[in-house]
C-alpha atoms as a PDB file:
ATOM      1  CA  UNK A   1    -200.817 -41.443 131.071  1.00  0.00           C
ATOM      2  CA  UNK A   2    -198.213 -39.201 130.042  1.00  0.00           C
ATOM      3  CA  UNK A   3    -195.633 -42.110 129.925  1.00  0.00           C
ATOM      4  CA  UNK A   4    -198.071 -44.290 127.384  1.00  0.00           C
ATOM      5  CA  UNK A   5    -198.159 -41.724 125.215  1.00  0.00           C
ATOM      6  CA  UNK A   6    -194.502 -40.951 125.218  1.00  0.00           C
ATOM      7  CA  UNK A   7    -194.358 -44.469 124.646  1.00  0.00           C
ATOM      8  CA  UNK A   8    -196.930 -44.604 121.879  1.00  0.00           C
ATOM      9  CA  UNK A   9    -195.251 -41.683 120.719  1.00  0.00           C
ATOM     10  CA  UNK A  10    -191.671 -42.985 120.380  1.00  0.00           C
ATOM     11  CA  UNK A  11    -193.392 -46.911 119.127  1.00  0.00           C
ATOM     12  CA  UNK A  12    -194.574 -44.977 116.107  1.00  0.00           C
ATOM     13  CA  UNK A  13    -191.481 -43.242 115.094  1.00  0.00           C
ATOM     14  CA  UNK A  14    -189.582 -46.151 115.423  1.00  0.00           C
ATOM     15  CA  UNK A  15    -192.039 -48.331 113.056  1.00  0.00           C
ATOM     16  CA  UNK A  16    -192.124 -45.227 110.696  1.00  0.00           C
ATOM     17  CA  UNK A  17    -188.558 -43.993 110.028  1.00  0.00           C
ATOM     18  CA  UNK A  18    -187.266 -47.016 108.444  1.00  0.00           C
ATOM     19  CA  UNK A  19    -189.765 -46.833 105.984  1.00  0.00           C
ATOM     20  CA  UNK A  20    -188.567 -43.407 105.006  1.00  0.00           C
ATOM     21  CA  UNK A  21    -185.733 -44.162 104.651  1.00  0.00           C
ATOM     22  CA  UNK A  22    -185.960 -47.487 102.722  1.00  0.00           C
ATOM     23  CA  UNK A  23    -187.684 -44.971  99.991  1.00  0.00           C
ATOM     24  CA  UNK A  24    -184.904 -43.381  98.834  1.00  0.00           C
ATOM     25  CA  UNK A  25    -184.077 -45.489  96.310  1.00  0.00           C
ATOM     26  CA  UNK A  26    -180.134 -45.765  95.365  1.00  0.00           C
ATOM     27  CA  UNK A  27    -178.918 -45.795  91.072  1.00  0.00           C
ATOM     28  CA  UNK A  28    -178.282 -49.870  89.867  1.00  0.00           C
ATOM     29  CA  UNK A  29    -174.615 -49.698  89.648  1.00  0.00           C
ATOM     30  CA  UNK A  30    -174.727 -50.193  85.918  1.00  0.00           C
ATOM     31  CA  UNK A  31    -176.599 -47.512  85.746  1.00  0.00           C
ATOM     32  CA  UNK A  32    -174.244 -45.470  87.276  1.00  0.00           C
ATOM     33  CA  UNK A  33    -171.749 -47.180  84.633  1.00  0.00           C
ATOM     34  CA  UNK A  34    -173.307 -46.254  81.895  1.00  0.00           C
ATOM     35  CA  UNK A  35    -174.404 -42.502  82.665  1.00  0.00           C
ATOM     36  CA  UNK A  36    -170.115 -42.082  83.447  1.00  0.00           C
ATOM     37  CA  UNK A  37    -169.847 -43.329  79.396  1.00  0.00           C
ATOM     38  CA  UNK A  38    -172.198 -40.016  77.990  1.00  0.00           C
ATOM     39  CA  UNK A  39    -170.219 -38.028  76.220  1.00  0.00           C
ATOM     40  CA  UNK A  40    -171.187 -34.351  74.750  1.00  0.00           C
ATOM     41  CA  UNK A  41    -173.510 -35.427  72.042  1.00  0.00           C
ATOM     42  CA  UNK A  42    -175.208 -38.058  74.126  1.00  0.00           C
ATOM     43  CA  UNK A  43    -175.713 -35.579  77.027  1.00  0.00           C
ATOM     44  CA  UNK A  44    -176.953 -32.889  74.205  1.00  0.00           C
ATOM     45  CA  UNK A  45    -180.056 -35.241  72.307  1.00  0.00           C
ATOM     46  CA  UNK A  46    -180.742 -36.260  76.327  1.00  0.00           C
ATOM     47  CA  UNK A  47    -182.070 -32.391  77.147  1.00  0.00           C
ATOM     48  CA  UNK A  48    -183.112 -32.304  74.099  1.00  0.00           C
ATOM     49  CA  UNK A  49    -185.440 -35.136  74.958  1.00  0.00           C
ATOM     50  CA  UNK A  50    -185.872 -33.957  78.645  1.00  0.00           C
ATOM     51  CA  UNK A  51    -187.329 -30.614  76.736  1.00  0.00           C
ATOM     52  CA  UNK A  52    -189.862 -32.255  74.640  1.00  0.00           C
ATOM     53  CA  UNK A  53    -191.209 -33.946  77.014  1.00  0.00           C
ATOM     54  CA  UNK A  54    -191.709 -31.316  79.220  1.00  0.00           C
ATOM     55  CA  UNK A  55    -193.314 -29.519  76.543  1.00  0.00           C
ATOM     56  CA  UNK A  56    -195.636 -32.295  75.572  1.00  0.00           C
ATOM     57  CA  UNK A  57    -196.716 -32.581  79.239  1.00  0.00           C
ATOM     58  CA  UNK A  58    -197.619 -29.008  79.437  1.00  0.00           C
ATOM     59  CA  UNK A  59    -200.047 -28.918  77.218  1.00  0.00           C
ATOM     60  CA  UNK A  60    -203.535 -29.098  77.857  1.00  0.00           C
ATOM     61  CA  UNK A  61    -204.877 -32.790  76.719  1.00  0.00           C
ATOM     62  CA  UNK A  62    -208.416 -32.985  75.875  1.00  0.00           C
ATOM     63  CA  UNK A  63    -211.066 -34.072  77.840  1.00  0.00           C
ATOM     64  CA  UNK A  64    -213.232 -37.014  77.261  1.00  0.00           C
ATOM     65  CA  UNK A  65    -216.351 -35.019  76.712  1.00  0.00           C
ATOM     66  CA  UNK A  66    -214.181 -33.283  73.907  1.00  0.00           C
ATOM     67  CA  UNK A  67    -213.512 -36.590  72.014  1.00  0.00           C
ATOM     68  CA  UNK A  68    -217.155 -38.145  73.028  1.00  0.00           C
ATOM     69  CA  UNK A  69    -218.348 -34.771  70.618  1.00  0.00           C
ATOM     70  CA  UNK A  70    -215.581 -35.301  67.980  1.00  0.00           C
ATOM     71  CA  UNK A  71    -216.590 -38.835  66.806  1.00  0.00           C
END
């Protein structure tokens, strides 16, 4: 019993960690291309954008309710 399940055991890792690792997804090499071409200003309006969106995500969005009462 203890050898099926070892086996079981070792039949579902083997299914499962390619899968992981397939996930990780790699840059497109142009990609990669273009972020080596940023210079200062480019890198300086990209956090600025990065910012303002985390900003906008942060705040609270309304719920439906809210805009059913609104119209």
């Amino acid at each position: 019993m203890k050898k099926l399940q070892a086996r079981l055991l070792l039949t579902i890792v083997l299914l499962i960690v390619p899968h992981a690792f397939a996930a990780e997804a790699e840059l497109p090499l142009d990609l990669i291309e273009m972020l080596g071409e940023l210079d200062d200003e480019d890198n300086a309006s990209l956090a600025d954008a990065i910012s303002e969106i985390e900003s906008n995500s942060s705040k609270e969005k309304p719920q439906i309710t809210e805009l059913k009462n609104e119209k």
